[in-house]
C-alpha atoms as a PDB file:
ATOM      1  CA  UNK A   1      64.559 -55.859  89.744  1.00  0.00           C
ATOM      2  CA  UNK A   2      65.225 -52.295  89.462  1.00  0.00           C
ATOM      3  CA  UNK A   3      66.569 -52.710  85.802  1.00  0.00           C
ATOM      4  CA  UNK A   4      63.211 -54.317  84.745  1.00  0.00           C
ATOM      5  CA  UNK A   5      61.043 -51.824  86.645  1.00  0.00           C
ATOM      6  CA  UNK A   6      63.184 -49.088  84.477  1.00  0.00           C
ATOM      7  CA  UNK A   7      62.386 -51.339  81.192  1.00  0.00           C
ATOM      8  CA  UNK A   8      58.726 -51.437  81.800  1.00  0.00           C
ATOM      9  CA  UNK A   9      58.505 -47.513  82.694  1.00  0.00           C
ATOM     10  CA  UNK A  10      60.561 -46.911  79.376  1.00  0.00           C
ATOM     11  CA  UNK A  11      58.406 -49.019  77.158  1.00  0.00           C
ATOM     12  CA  UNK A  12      55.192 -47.450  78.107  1.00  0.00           C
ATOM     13  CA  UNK A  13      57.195 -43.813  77.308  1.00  0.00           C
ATOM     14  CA  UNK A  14      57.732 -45.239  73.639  1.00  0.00           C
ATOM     15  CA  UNK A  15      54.316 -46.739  73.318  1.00  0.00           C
ATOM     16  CA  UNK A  16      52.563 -43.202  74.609  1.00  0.00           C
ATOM     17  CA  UNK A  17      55.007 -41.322  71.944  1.00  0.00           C
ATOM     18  CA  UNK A  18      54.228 -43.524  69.080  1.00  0.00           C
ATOM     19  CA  UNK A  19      50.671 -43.401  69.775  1.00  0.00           C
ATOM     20  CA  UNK A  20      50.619 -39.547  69.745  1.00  0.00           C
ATOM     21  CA  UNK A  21      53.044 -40.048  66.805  1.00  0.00           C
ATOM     22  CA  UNK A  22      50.091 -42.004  64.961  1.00  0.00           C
ATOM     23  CA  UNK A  23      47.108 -39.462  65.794  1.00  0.00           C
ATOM     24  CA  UNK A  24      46.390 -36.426  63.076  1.00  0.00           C
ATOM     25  CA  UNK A  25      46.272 -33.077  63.975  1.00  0.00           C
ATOM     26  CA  UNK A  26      43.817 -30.759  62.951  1.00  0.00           C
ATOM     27  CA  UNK A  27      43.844 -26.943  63.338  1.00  0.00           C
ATOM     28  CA  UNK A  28      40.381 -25.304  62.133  1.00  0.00           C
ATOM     29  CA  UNK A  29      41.199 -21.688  60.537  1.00  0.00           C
ATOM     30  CA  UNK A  30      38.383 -19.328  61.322  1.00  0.00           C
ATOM     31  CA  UNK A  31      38.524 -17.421  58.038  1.00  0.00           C
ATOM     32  CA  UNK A  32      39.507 -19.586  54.913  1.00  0.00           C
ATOM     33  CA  UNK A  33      39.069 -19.496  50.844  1.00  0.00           C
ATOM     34  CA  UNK A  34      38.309 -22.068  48.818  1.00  0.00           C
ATOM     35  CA  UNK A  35      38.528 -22.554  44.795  1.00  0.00           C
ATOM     36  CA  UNK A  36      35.616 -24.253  42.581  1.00  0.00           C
ATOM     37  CA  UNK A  37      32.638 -25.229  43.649  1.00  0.00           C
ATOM     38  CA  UNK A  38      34.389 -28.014  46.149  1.00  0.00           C
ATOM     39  CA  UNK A  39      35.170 -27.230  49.510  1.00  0.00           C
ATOM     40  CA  UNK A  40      38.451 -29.368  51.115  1.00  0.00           C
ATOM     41  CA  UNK A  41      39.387 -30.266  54.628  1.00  0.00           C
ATOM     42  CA  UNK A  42      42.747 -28.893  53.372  1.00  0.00           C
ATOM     43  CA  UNK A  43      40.689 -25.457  52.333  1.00  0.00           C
ATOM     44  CA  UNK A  44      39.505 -24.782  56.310  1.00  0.00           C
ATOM     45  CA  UNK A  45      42.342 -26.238  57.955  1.00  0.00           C
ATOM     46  CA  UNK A  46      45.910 -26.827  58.910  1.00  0.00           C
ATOM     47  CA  UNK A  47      46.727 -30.797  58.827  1.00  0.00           C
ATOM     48  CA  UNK A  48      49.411 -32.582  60.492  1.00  0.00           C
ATOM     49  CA  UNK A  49      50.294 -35.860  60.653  1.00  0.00           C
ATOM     50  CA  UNK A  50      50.733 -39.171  58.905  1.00  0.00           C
ATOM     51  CA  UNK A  51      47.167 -39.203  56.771  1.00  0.00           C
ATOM     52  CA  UNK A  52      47.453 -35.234  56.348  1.00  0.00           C
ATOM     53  CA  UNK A  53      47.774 -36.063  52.643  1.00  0.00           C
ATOM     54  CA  UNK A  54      44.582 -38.109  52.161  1.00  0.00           C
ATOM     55  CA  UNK A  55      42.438 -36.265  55.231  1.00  0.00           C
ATOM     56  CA  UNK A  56      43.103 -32.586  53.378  1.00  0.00           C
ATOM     57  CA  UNK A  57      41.244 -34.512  50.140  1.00  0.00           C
ATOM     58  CA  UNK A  58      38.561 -35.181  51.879  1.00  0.00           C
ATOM     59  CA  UNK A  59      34.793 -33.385  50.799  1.00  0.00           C
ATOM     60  CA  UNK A  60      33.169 -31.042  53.332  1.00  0.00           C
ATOM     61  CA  UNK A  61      30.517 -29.787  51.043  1.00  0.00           C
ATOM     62  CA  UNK A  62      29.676 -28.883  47.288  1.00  0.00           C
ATOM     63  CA  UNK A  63      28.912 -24.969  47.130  1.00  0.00           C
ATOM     64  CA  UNK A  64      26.350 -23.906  44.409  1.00  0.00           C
ATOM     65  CA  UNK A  65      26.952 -21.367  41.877  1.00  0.00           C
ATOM     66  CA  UNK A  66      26.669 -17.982  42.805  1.00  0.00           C
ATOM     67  CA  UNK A  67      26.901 -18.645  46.625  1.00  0.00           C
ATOM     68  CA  UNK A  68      28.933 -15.811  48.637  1.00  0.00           C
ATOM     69  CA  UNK A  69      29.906 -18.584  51.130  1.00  0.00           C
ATOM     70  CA  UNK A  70      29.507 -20.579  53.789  1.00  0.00           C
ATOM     71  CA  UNK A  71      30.045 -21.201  58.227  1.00  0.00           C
ATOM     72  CA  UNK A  72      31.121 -24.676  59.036  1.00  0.00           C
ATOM     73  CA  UNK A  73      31.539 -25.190  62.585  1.00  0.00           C
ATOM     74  CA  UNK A  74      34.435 -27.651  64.593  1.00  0.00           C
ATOM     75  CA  UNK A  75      31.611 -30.157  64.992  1.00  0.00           C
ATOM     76  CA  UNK A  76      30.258 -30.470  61.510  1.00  0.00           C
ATOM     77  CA  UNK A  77      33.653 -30.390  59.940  1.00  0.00           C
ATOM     78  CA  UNK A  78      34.876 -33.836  62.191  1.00  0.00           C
ATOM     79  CA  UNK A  79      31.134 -35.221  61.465  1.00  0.00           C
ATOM     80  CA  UNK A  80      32.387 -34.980  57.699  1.00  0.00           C
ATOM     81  CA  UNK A  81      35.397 -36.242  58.170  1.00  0.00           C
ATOM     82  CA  UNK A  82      34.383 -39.599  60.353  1.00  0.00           C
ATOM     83  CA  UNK A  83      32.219 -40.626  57.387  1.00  0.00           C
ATOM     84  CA  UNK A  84      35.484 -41.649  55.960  1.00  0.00           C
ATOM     85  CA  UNK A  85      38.238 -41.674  58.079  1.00  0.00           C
ATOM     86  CA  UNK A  86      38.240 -43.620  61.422  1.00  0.00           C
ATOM     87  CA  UNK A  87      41.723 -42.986  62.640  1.00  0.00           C
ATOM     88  CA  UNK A  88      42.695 -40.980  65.670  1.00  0.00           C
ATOM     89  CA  UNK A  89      42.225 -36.922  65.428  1.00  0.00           C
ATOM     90  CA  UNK A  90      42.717 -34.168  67.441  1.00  0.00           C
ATOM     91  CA  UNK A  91      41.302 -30.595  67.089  1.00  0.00           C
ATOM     92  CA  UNK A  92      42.259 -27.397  68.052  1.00  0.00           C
ATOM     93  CA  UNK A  93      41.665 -23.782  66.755  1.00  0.00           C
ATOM     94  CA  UNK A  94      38.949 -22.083  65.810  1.00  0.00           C
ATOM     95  CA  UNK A  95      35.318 -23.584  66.635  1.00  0.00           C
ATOM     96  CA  UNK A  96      34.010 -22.884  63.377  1.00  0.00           C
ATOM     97  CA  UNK A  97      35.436 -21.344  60.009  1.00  0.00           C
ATOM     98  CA  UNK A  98      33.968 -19.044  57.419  1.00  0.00           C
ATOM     99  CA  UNK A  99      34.752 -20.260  54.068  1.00  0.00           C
ATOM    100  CA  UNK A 100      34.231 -18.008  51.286  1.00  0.00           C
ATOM    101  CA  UNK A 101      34.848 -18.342  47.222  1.00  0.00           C
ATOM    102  CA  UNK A 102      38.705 -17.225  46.531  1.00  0.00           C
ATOM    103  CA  UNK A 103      38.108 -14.419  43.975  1.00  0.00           C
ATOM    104  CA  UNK A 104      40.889 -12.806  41.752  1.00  0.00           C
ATOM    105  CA  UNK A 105      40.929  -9.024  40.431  1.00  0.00           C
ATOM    106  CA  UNK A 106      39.268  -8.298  37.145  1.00  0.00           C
ATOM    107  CA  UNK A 107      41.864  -5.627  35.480  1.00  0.00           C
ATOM    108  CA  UNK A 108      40.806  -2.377  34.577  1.00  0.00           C
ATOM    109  CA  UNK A 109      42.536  -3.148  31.153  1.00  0.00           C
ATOM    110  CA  UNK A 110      40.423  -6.206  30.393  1.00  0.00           C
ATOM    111  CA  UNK A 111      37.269  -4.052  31.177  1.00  0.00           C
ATOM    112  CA  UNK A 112      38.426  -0.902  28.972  1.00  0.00           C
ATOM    113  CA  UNK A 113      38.847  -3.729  26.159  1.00  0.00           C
ATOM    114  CA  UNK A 114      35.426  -4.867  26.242  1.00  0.00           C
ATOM    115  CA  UNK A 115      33.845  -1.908  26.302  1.00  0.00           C
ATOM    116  CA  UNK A 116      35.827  -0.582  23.582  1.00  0.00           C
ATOM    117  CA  UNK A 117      35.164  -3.579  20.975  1.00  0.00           C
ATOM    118  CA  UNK A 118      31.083  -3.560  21.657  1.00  0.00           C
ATOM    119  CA  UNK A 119      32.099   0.419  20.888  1.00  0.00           C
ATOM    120  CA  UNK A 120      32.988  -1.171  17.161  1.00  0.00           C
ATOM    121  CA  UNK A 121      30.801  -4.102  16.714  1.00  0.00           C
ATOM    122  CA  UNK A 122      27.687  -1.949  18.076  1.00  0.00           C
ATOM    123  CA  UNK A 123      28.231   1.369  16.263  1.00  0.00           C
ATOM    124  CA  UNK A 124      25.932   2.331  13.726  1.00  0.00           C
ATOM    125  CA  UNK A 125      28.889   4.462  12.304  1.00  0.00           C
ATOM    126  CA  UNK A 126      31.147   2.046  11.420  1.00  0.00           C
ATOM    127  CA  UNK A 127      30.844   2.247   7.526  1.00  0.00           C
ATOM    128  CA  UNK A 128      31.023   6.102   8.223  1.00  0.00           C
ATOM    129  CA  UNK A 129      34.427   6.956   9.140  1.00  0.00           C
ATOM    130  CA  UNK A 130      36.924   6.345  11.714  1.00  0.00           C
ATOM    131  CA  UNK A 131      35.810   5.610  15.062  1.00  0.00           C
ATOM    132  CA  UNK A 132      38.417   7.200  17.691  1.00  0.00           C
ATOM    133  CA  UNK A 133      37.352   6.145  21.511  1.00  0.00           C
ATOM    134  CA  UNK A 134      39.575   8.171  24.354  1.00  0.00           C
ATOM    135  CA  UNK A 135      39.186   9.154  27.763  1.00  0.00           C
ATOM    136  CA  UNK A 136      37.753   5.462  28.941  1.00  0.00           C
ATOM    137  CA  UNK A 137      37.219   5.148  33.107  1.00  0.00           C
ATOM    138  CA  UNK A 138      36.406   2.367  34.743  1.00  0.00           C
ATOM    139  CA  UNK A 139      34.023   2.978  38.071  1.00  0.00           C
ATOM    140  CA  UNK A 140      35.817   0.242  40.365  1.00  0.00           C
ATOM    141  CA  UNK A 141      38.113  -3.074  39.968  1.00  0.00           C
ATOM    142  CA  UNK A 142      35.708  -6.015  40.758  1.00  0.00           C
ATOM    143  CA  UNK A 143      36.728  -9.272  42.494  1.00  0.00           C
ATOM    144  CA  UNK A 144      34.987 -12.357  40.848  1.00  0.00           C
ATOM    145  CA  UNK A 145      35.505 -15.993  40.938  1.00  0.00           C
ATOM    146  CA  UNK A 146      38.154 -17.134  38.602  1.00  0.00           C
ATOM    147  CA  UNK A 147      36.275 -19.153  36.516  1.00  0.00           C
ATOM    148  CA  UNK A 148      34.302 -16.129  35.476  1.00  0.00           C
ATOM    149  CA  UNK A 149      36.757 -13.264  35.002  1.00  0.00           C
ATOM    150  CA  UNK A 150      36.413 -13.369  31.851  1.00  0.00           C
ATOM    151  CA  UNK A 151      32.551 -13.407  31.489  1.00  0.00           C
ATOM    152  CA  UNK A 152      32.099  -9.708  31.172  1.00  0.00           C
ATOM    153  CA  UNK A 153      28.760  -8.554  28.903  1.00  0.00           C
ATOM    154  CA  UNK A 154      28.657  -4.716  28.078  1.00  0.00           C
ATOM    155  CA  UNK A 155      25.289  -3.145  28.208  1.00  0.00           C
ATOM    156  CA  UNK A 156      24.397   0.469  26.504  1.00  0.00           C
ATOM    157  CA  UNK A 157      21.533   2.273  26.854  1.00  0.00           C
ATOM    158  CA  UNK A 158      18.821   1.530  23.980  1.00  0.00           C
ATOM    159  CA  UNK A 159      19.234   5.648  23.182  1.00  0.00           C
ATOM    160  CA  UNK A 160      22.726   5.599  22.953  1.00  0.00           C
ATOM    161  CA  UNK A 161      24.277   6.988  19.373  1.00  0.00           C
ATOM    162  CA  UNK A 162      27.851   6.207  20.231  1.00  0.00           C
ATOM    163  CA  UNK A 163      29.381   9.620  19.809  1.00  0.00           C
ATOM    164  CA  UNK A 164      30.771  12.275  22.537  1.00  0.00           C
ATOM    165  CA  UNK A 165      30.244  10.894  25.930  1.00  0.00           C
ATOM    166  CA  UNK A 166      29.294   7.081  26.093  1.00  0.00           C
ATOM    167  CA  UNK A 167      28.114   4.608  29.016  1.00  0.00           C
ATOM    168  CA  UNK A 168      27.922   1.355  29.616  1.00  0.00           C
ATOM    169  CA  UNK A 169      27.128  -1.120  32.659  1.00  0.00           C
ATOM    170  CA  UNK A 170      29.338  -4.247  32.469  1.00  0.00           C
ATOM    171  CA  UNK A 171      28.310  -7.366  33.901  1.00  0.00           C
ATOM    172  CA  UNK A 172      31.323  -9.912  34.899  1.00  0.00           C
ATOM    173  CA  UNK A 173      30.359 -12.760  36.249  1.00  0.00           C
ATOM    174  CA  UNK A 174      27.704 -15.888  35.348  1.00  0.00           C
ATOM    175  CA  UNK A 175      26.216 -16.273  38.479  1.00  0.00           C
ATOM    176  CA  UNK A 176      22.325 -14.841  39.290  1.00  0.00           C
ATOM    177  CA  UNK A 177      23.883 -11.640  40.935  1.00  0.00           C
ATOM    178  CA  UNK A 178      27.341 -10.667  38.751  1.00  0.00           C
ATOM    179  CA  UNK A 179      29.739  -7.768  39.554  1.00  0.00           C
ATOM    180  CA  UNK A 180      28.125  -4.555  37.527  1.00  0.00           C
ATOM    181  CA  UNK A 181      30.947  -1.955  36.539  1.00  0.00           C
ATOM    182  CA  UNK A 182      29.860   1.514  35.293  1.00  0.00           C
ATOM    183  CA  UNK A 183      32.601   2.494  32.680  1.00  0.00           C
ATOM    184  CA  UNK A 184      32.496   5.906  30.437  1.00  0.00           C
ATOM    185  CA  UNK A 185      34.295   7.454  27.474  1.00  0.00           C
ATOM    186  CA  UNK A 186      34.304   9.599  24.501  1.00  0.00           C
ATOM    187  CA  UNK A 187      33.850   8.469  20.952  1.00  0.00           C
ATOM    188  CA  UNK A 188      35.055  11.002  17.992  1.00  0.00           C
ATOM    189  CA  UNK A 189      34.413  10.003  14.336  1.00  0.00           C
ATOM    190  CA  UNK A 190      36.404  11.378  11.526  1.00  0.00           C
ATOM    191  CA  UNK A 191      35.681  10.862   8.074  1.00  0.00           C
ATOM    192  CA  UNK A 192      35.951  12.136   4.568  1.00  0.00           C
ATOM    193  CA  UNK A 193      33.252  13.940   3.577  1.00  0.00           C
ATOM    194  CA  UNK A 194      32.422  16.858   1.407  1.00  0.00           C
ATOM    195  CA  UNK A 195      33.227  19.950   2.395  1.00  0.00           C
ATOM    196  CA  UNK A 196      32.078  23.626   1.163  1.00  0.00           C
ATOM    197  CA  UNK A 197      35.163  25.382  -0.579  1.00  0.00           C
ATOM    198  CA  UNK A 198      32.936  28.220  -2.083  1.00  0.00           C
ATOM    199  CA  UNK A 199      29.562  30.099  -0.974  1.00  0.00           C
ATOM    200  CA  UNK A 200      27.112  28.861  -2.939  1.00  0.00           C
ATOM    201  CA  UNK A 201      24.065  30.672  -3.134  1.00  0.00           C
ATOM    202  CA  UNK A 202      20.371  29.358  -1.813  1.00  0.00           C
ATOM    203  CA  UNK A 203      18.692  27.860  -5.192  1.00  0.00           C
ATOM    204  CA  UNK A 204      21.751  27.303  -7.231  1.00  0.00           C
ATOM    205  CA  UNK A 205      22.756  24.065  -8.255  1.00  0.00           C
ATOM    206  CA  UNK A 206      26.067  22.803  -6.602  1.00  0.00           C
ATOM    207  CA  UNK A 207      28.732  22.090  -8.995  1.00  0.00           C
ATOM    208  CA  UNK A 208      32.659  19.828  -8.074  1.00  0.00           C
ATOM    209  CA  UNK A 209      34.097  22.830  -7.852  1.00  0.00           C
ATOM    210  CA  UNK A 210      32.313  24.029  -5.179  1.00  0.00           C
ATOM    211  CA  UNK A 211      33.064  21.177  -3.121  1.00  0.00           C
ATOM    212  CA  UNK A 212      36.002  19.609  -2.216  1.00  0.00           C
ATOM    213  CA  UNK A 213      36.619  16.523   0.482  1.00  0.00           C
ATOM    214  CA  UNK A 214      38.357  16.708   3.524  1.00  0.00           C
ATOM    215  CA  UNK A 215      38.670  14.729   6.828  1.00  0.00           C
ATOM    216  CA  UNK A 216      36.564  15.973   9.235  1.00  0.00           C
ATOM    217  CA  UNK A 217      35.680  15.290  13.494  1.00  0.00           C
ATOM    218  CA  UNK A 218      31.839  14.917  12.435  1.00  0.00           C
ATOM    219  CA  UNK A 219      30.733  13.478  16.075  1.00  0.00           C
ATOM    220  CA  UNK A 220      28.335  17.127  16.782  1.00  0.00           C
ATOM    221  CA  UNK A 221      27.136  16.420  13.605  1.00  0.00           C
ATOM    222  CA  UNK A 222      27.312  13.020  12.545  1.00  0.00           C
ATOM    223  CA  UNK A 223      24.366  13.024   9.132  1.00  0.00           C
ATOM    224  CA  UNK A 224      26.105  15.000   6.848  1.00  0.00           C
ATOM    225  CA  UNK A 225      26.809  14.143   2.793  1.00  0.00           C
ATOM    226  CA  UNK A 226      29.493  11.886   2.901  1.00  0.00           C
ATOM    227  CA  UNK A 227      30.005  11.422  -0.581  1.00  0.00           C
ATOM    228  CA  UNK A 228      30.417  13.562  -3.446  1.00  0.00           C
ATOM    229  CA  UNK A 229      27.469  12.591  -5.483  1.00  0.00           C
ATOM    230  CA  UNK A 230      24.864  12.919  -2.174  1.00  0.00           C
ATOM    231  CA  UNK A 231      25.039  16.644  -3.125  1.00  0.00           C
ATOM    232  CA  UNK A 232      27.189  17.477  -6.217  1.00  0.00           C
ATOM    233  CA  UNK A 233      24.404  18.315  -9.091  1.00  0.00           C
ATOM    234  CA  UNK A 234      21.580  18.883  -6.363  1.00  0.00           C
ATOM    235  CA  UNK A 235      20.383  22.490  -5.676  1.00  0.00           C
ATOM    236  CA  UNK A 236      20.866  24.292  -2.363  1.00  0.00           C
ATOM    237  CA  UNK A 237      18.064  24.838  -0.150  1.00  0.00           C
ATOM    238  CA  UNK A 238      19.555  27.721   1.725  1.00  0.00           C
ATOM    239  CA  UNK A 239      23.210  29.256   1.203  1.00  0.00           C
ATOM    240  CA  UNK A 240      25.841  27.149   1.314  1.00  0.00           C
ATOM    241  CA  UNK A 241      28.910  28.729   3.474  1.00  0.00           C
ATOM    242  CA  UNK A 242      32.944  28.040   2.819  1.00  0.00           C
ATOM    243  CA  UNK A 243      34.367  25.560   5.385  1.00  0.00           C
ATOM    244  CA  UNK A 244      31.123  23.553   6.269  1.00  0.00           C
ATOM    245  CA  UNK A 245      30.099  20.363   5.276  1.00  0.00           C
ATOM    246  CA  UNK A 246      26.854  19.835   3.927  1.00  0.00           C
ATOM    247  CA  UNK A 247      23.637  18.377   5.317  1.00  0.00           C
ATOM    248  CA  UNK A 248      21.100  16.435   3.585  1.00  0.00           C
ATOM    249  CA  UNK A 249      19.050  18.503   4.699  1.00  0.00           C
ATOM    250  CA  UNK A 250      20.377  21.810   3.267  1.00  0.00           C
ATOM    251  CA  UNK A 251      19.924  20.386  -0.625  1.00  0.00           C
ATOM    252  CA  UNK A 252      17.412  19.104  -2.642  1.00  0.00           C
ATOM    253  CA  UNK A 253      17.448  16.680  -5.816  1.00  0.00           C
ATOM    254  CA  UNK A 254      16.779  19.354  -9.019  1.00  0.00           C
ATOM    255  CA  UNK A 255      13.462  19.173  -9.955  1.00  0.00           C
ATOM    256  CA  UNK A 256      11.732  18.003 -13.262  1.00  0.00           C
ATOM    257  CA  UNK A 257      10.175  21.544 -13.659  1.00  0.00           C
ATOM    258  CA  UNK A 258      11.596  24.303 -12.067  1.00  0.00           C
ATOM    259  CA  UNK A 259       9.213  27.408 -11.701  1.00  0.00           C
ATOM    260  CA  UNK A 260       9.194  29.530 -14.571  1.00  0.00           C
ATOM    261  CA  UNK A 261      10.086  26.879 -16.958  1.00  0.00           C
ATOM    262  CA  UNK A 262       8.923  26.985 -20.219  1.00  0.00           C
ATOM    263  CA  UNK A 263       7.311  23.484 -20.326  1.00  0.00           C
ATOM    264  CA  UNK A 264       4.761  21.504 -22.964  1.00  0.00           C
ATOM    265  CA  UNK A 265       1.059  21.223 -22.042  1.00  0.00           C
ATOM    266  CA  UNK A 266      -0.457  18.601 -23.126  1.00  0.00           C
ATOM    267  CA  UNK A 267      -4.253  17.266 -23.479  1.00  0.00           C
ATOM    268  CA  UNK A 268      -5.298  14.188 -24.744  1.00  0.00           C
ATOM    269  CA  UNK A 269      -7.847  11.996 -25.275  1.00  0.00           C
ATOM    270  CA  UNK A 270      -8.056   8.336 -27.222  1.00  0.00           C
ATOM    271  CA  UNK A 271      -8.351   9.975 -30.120  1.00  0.00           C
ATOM    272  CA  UNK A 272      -6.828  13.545 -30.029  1.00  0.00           C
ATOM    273  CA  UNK A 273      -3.394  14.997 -28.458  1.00  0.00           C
ATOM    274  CA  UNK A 274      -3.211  18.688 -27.945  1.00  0.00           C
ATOM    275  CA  UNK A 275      -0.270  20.478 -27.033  1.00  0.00           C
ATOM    276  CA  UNK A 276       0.668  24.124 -26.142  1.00  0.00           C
ATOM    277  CA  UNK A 277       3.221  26.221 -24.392  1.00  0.00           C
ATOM    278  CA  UNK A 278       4.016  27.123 -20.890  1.00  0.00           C
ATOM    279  CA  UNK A 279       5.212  28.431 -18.109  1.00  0.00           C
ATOM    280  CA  UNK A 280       5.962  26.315 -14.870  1.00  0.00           C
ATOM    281  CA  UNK A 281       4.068  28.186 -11.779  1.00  0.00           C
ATOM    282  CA  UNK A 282       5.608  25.985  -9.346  1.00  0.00           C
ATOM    283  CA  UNK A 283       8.794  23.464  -8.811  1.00  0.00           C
ATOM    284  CA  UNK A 284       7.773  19.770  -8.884  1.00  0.00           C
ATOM    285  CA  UNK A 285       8.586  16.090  -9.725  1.00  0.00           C
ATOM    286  CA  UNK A 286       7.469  13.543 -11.731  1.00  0.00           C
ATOM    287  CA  UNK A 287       4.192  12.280 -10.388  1.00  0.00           C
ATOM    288  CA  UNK A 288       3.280  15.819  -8.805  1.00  0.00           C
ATOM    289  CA  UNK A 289       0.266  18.604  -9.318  1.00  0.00           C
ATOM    290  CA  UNK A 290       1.844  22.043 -10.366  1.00  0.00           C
ATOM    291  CA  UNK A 291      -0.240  25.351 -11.674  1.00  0.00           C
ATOM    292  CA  UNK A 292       1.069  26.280 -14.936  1.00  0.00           C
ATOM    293  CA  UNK A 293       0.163  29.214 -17.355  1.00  0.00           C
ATOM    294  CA  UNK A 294      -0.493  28.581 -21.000  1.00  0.00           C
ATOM    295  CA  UNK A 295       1.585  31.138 -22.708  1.00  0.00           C
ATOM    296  CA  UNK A 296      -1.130  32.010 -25.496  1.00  0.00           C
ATOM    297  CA  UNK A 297      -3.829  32.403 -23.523  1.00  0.00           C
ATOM    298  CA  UNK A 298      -2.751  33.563 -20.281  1.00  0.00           C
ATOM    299  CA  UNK A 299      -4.412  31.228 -18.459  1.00  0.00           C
ATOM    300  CA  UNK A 300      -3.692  29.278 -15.441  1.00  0.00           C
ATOM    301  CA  UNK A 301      -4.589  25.162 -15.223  1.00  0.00           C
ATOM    302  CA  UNK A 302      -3.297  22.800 -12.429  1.00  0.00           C
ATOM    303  CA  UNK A 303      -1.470  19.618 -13.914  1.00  0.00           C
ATOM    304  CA  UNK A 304       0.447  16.551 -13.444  1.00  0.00           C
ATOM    305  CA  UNK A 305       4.117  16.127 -14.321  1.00  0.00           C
ATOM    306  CA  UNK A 306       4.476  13.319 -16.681  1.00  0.00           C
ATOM    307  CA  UNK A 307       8.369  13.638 -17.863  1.00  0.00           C
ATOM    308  CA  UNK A 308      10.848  16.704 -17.556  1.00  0.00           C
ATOM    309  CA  UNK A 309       9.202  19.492 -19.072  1.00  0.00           C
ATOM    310  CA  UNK A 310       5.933  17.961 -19.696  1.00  0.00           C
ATOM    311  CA  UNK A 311       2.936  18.607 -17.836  1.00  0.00           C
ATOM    312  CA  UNK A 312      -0.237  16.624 -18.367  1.00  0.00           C
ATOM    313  CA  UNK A 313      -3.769  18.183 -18.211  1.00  0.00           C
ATOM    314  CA  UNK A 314      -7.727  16.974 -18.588  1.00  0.00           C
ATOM    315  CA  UNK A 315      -9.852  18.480 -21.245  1.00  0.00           C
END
């Protein structure tokens, strides 16, 4: 009798431990990360037991884009899970669990490299010379979904001329509100230009000689003659010192008549020409009005410049 009582008691043991045996446990985490835009049973919690494989695949919501994350309490989270899954469960741990977007590091490196290659595609300067960017610092590392570390846009100001100090706002991320990223640096431009190798006096006309090419850090002064023939055969507008190079501003294409040039007046009509010499008042071009003095009689008439040494005037 005893030996069946002692049966009995022992079967119900093994039936109580094979039922706990059979039930899943779930512990809720109360802070938890999650990849993609799906959020896991696996992703909030720790999962024991014979279904642990299938329960941790199961969907507890879809996040949208952009969303910082989300608070899921005990409750909701078994609600979820009984939609598909009927078997035994017990909970423990937290009572609810913030989930939020797992994020990876956006590397300083990666951000310098953007910044630096809209430096090149963006510069007007880029036919010019060399561009040389140094001295690049990156405001802060930002943390960004993995799926867009590596949608970074650089944005420079609308005044910016992309020499000396340069800054631009990166934007890493594709959601409505992405990381922004402040990162600076310097921009130097050498090039070959034309250089002065002799003084060359205000009004004279520049000849090779006086010129000779050299490479040159032109970012304080970035228009400047950059080839030979932009002022090799042009006159100087003020004096030309050794060592500088030359602005476009400092020469002038040699006029058509130069003042006191001995030039031919002419007259004409449909049926008579009339021509006589004189003397250029004023500089001009082709196409301009410039005072000039008729040479036999002294006197002074305003006419047009038709050709190099030939002014034009009315009867």
């Amino acid at each position: 009798m005893r030996f069946c009582v002692l049966i009995a008691c022992l079967g119900c043991v093994l039936a109580g431990v094979s039922e706990a045996a059979a039930r899943n446990a779930i512990d809720i985490k109360a802070e938890a990360a999650f990849t993609g835009r799906i959020l896991k049973l696996s992703d909030v919690a720790e999962i024991m037991g014979p279904d642990a494989g299938p329960l941790g695949e199961i969907v507890l919501a879809e996040v949208p884009g952009g969303s910082t994350g989300l608070i899921m309490s005990c409750r909701t989270v078994e609600e979820k899970i009984r939609r598909t899954y009927r078997g035994a469960l017990v909970f423990s741990g937290s009572a609810s669990v913030h989930a939020v977007p797992s994020t990876v590091e956006v590397s300083a490196e990666d951000l310098k490299r953007v910044f630096i290659g809209e430096i090149h595609r963006k510069s007007p300067w880029k036919d010019t010379g060399s561009i040389e960017i140094y001295d690049v610092r990156v405001s802060k590392i930002p943390r960004v979904l993995p799926a867009d570390a590596r949608a970074i846009q650089a944005k420079f100001s609308s005044r910016d001329d992309f020499l000396g100090f340069t800054t631009a706002t990166l934007s890493v991320g594709n959601g409505p509100s992405p990381e922004k990223v402040t990162v600076t640096g310097r921009i130097r431009l050498m090039a070959e230009i034309p250089v002065v190798a002799t003084r060359v006096a205000s009004g004279r006309i520049i000849r090779p000689g006086d010129v000779v090419v050299r490479s040159l850090d032109i970012s304080a002064l970035p228009k400047v003659c950059t080839r030979l023939d932009e002022c090799v055969g042009k006159r100087a507008r003020v004096t030309l010192r050794a060592g500088n190079p030359v602005q476009p501003s400092q020469v002038e294409r040699m006029p058509d008549v130069c003042s006191g040039e001995v030039v031919m007046i002419r007259a004409s009509t449909p049926n008579l020409v009339v021509e006589a010499r004189g003397i250029a008042v004023k500089d001009g071009y082709t196409g301009e009005h410039i005072p000039v003095k008729n040479v036999s009689s002294g006197k002074q008439v305003i006419g047009t410049i038709i050709a190099p040494s030939v002014v034009q005037v009315s009867l």
